[in-house]
Protein backbone atom coordinates (compact mmCIF):
# COMPACT_ATOMS: atom_id res chain seq x y z
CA UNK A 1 -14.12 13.84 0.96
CA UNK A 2 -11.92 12.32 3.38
CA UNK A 3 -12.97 12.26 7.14
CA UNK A 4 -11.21 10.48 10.07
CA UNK A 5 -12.55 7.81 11.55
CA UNK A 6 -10.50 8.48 14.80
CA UNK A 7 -10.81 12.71 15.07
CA UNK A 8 -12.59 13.84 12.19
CA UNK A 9 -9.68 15.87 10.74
CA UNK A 10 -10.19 16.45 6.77
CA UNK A 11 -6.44 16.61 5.98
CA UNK A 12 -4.60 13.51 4.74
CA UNK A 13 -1.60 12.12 3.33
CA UNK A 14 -1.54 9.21 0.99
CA UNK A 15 0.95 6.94 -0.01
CA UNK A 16 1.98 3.33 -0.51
CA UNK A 17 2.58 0.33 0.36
CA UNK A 18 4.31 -3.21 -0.53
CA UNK A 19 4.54 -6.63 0.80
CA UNK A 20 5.78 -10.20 -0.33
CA UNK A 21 2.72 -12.85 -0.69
CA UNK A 22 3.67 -16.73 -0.41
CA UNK A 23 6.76 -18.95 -0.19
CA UNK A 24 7.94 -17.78 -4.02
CA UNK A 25 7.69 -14.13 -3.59
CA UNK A 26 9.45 -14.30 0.01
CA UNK A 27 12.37 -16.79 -1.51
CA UNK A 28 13.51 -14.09 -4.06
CA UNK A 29 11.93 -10.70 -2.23
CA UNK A 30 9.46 -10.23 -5.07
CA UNK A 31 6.64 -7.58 -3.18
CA UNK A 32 4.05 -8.60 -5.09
CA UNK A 33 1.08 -6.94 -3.14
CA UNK A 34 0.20 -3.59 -3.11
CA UNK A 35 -1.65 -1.13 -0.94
CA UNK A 36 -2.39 2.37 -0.85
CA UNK A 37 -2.22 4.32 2.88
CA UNK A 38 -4.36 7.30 3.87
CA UNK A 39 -3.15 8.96 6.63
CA UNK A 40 -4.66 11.52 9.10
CA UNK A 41 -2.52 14.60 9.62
CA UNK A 42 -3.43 14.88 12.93
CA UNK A 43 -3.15 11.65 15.10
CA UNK A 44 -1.53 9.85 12.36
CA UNK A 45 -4.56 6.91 12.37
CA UNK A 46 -4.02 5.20 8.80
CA UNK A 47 -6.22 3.49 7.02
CA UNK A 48 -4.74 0.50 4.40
CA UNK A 49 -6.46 -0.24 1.21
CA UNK A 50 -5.35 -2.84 -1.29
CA UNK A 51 -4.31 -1.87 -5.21
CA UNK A 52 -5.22 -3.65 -7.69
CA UNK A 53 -2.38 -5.40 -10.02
CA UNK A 54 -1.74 -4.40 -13.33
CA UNK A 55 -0.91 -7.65 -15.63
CA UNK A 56 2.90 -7.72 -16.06
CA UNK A 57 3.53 -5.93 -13.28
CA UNK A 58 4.44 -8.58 -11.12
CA UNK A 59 7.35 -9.34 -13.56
CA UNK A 60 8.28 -6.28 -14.52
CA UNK A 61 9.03 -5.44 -10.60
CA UNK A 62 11.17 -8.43 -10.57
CA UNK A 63 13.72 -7.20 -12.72
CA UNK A 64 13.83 -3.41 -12.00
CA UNK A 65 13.86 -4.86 -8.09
């Protein structure tokens, strides 16, 4: 159960979250690095967490964009 650390609400949004990683990745805007984001619904303090990669996915993002 979800608690925040800030006001100790119990509602939440999640969602997510990408970035580039290194020279290679920033060169042709590949956002290889994934996070998910909890959210409290009522001050808005987030929280970041980092996802795991699936294999391929990397590539796969790179030509869908």
């Amino acid at each position: 159960m979800y608690k925040c650390a800030k006001c100790g609400c119990t509602e939440y949004e999640q969602d997510q979250m990408r970035a580039t990683g290194g020279v290679f990745a920033k060169m042709f805007d590949i956002q290889n690095k994934k996070f998910v984001t909890v959210s409290c619904k009522e001050c808005g303090y987030t929280e970041i967490y980092k996802k795991k990669n699936r294999r391929g996915s990397n590539i796969a993002d790179w030509f869908i964009g």
